[in-house]
PDB file of N, CA and C in Angstrom:
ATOM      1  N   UNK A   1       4.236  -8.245 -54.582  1.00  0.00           N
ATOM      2  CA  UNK A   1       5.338  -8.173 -53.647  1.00  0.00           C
ATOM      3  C   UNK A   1       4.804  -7.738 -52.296  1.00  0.00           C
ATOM      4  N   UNK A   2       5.386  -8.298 -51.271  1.00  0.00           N
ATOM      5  CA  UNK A   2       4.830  -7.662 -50.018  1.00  0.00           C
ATOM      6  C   UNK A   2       6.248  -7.583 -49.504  1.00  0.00           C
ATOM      7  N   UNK A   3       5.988  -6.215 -48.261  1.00  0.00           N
ATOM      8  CA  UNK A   3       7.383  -5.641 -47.710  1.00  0.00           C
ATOM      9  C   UNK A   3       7.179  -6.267 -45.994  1.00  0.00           C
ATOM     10  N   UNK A   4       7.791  -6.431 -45.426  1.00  0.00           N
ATOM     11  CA  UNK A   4       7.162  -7.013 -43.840  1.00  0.00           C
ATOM     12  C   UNK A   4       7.947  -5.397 -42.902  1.00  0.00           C
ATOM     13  N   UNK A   5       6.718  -5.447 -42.175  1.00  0.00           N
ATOM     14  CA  UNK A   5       6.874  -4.256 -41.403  1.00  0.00           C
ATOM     15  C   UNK A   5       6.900  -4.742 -40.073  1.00  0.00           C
ATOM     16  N   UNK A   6       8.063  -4.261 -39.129  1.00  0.00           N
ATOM     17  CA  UNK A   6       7.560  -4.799 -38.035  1.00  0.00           C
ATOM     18  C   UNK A   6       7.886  -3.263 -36.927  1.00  0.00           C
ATOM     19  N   UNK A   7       7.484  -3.384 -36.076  1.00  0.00           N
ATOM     20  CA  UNK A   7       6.889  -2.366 -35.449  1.00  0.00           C
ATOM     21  C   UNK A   7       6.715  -2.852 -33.795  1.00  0.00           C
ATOM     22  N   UNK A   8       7.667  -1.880 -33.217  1.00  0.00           N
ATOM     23  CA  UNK A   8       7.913  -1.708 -31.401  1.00  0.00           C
ATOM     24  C   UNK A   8       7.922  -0.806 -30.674  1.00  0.00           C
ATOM     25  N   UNK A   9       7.158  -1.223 -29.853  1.00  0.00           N
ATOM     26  CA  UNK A   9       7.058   0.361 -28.702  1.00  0.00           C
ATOM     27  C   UNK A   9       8.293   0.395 -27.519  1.00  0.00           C
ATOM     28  N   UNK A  10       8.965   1.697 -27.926  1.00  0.00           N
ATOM     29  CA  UNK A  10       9.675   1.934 -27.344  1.00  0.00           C
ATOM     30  C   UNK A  10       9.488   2.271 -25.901  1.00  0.00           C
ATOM     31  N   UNK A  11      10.695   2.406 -25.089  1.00  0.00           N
ATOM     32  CA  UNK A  11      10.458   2.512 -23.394  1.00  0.00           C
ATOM     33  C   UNK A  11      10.057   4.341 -23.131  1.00  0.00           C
ATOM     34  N   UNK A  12      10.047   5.163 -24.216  1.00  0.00           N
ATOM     35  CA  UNK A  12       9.395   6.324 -24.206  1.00  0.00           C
ATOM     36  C   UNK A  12       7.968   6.471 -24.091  1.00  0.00           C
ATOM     37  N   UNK A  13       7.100   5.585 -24.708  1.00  0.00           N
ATOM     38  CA  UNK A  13       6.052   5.160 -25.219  1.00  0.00           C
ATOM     39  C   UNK A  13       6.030   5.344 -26.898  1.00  0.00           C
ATOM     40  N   UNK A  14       6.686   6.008 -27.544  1.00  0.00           N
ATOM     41  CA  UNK A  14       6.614   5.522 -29.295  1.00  0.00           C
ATOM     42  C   UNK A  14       7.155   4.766 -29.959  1.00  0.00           C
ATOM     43  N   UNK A  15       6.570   4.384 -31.081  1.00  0.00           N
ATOM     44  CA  UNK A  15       6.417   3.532 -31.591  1.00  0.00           C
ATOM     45  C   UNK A  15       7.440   3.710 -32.825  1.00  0.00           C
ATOM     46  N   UNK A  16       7.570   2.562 -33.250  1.00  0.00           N
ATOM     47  CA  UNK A  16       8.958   2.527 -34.360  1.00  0.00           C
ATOM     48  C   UNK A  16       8.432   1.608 -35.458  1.00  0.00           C
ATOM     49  N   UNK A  17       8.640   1.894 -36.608  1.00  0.00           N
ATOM     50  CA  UNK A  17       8.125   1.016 -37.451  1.00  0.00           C
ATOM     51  C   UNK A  17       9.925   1.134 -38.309  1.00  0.00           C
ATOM     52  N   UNK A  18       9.925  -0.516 -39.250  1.00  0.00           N
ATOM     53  CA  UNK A  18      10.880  -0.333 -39.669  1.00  0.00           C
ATOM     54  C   UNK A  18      10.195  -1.795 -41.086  1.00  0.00           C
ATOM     55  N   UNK A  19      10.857  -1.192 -41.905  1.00  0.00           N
ATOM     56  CA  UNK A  19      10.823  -2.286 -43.318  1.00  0.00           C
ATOM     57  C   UNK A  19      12.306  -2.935 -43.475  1.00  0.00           C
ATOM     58  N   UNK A  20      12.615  -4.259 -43.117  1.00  0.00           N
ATOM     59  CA  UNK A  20      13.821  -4.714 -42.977  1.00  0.00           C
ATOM     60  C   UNK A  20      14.393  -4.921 -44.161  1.00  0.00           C
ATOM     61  N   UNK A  21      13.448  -5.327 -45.412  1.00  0.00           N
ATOM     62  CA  UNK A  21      13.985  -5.198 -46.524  1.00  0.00           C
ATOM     63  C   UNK A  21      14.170  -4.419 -47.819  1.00  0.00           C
ATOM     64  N   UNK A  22      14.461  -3.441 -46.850  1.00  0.00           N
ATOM     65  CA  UNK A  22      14.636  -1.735 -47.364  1.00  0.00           C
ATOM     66  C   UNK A  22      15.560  -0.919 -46.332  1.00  0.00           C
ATOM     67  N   UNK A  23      16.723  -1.240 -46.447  1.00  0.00           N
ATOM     68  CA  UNK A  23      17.514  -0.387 -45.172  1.00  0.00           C
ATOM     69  C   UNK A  23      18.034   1.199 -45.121  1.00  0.00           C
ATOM     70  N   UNK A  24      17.440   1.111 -43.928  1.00  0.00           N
ATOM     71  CA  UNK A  24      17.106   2.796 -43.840  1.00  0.00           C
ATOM     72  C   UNK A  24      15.656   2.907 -43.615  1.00  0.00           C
ATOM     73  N   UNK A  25      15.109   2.342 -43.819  1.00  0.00           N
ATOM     74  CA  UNK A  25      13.324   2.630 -43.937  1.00  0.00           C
ATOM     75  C   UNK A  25      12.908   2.301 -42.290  1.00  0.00           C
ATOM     76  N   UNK A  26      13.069   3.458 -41.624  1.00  0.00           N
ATOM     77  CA  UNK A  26      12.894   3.047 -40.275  1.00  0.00           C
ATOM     78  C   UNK A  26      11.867   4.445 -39.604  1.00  0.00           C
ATOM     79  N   UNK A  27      11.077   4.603 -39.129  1.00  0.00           N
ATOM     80  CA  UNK A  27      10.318   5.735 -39.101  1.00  0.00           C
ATOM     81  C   UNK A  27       9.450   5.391 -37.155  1.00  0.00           C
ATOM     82  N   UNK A  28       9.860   6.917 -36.887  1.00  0.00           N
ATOM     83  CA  UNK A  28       9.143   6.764 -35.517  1.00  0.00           C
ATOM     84  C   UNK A  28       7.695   7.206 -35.423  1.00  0.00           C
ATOM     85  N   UNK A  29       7.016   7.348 -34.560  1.00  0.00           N
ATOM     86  CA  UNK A  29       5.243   8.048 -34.245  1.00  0.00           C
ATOM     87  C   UNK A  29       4.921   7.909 -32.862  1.00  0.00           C
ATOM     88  N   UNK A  30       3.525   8.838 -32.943  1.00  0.00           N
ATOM     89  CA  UNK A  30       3.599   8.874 -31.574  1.00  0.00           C
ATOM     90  C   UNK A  30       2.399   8.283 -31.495  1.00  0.00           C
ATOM     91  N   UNK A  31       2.088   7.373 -32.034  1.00  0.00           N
ATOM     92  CA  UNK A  31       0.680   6.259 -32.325  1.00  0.00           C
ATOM     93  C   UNK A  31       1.846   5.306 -33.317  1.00  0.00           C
ATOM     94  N   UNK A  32       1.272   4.188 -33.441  1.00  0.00           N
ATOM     95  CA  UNK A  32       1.688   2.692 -33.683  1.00  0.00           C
ATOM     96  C   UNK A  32       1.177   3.019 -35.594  1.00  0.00           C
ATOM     97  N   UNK A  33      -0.392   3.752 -35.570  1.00  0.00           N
ATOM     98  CA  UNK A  33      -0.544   4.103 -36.728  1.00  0.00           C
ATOM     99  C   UNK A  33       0.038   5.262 -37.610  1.00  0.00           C
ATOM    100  N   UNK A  34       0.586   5.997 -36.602  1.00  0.00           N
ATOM    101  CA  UNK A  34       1.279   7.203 -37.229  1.00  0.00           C
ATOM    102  C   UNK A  34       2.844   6.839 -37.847  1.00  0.00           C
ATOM    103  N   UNK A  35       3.342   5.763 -37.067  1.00  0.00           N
ATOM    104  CA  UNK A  35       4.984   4.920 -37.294  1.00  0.00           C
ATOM    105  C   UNK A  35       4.668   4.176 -38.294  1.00  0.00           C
ATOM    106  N   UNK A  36       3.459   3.608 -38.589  1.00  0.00           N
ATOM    107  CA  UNK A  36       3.282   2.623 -39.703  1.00  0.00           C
ATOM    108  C   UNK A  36       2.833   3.290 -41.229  1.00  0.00           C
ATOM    109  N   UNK A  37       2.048   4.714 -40.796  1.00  0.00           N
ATOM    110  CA  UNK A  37       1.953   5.152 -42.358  1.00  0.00           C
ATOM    111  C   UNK A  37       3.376   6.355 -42.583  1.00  0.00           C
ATOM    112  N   UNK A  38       4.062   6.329 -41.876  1.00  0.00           N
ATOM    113  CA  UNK A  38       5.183   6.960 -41.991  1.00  0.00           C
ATOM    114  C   UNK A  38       6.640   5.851 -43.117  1.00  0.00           C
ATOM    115  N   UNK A  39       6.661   4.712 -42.303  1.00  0.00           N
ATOM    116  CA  UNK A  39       7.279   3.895 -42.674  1.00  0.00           C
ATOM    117  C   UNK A  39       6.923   3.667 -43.855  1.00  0.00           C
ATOM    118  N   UNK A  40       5.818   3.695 -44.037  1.00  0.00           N
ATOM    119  CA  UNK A  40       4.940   2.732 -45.509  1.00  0.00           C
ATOM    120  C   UNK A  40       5.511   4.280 -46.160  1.00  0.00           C
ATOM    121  N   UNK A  41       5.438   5.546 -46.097  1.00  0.00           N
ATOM    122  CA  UNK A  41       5.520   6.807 -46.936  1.00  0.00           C
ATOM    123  C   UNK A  41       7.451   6.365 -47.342  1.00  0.00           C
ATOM    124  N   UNK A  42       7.980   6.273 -46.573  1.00  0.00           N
ATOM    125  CA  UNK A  42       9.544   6.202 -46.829  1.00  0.00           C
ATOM    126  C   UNK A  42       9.567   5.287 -47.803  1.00  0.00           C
ATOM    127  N   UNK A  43       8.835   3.785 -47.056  1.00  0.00           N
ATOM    128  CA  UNK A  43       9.359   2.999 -48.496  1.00  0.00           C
ATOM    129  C   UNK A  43       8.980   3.064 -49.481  1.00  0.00           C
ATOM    130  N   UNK A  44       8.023   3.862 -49.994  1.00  0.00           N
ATOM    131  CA  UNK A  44       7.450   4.232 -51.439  1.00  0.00           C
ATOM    132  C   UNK A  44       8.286   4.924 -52.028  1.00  0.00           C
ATOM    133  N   UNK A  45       9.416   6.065 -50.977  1.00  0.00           N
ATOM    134  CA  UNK A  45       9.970   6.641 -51.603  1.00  0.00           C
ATOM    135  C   UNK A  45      11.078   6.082 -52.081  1.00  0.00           C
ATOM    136  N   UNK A  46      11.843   5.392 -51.203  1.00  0.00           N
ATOM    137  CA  UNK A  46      13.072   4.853 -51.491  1.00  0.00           C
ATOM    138  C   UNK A  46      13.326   3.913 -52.630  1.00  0.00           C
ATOM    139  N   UNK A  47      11.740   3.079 -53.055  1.00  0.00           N
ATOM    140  CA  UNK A  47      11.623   2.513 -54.264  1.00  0.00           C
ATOM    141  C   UNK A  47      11.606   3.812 -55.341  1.00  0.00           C
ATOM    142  N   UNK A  48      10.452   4.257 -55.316  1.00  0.00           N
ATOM    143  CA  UNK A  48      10.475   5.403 -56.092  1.00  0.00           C
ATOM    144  C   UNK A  48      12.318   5.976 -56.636  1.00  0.00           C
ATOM    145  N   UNK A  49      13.083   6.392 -55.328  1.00  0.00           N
ATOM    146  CA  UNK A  49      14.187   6.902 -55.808  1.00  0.00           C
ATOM    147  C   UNK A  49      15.405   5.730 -56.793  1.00  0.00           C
ATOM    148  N   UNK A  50      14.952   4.665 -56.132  1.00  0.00           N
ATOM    149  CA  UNK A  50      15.500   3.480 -56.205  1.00  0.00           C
ATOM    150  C   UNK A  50      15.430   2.921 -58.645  1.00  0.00           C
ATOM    151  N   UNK A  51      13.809   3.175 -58.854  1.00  0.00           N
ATOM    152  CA  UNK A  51      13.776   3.496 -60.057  1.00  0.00           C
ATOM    153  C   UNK A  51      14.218   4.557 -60.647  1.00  0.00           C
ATOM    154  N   UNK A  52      14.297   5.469 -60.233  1.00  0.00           N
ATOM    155  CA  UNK A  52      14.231   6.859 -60.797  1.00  0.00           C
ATOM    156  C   UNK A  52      15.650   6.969 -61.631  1.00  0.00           C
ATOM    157  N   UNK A  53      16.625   5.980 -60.391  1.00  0.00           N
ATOM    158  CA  UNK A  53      18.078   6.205 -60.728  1.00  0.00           C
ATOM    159  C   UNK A  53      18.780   4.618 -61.715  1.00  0.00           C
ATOM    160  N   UNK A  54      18.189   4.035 -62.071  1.00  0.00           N
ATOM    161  CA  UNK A  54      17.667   2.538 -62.673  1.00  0.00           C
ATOM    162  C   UNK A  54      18.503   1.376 -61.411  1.00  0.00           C
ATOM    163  N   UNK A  55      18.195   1.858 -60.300  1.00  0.00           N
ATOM    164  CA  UNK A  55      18.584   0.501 -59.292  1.00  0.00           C
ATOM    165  C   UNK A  55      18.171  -0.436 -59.187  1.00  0.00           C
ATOM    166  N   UNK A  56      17.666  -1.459 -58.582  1.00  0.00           N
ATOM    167  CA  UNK A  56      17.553  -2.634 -58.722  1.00  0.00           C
ATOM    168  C   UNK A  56      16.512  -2.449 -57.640  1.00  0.00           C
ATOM    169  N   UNK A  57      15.109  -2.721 -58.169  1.00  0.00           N
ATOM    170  CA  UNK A  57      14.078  -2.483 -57.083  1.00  0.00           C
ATOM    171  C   UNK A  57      12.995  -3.623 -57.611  1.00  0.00           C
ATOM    172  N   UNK A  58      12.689  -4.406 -56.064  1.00  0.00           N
ATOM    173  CA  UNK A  58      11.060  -5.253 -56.500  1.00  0.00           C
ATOM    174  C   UNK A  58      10.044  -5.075 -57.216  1.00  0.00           C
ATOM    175  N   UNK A  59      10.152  -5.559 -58.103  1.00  0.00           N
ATOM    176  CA  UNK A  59       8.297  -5.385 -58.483  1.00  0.00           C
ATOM    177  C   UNK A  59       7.400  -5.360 -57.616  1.00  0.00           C
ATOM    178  N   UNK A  60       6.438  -4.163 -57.638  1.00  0.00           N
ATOM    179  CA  UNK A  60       5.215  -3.753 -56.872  1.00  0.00           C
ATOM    180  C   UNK A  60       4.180  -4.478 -56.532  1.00  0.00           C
ATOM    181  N   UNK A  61       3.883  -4.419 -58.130  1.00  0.00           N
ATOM    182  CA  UNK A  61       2.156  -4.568 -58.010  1.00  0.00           C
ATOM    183  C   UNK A  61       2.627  -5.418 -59.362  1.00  0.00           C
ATOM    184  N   UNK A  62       1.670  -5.973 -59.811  1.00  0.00           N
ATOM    185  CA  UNK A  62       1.424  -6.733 -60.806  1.00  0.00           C
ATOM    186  C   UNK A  62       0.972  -5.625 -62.018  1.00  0.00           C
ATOM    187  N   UNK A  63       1.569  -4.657 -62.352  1.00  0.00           N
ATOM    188  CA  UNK A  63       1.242  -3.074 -63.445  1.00  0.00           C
ATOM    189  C   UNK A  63       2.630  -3.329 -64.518  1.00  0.00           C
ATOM    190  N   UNK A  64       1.406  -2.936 -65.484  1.00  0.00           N
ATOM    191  CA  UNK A  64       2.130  -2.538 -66.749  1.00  0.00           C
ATOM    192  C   UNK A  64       1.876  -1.672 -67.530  1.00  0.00           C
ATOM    193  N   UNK A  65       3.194  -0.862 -67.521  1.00  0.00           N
ATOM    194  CA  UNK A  65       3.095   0.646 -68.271  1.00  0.00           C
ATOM    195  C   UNK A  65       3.514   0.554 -69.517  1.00  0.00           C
ATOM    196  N   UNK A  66       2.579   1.124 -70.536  1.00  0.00           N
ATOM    197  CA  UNK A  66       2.533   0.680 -71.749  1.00  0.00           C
ATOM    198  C   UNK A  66       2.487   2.412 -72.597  1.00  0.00           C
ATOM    199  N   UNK A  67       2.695   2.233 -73.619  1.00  0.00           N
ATOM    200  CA  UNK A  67       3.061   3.487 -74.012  1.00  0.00           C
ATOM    201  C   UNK A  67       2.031   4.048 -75.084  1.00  0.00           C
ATOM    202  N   UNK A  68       0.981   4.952 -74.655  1.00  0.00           N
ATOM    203  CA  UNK A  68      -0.004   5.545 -75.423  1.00  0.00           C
ATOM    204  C   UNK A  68       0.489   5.385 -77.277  1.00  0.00           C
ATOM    205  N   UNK A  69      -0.775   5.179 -77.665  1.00  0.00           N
ATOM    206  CA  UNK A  69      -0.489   4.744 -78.981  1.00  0.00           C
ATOM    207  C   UNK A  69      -1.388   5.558 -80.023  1.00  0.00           C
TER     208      UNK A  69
END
């Protein structure tokens, strides 16, 4: 799965990163790299919370959790 990040510098000079297909996942910085690993931290979470509560969330990664035997 890939998430598309897109990312604009504001007329302050910082930077905004936002994941459109994750709403809410919108994160500012004061570097372009600081807005982008911010953003990327939210949407891990919001999936994260997103399973936790059995919502309806993308598959990640290509992982399978299998149950010690």
């Amino acid at each position: 799965m890939f998430l598309t990040l897109e990312i604009e510098e504001e007329a302050d000079g910082r930077f905004i990163a936002e994941v459109p297909d994750l709403p809410g996942v919108v994160a500012y910085g004061t570097t372009q790299e600081q807005a982008v690993a911010r953003a990327q931290a939210l949407a891990l979470r919001v999936l994260a919370d997103r399973l936790e509560n059995g919502e309806p969330a993308p598959s990640l990664l290509p992982l399978d959790f299998r149950a010690a035997s």
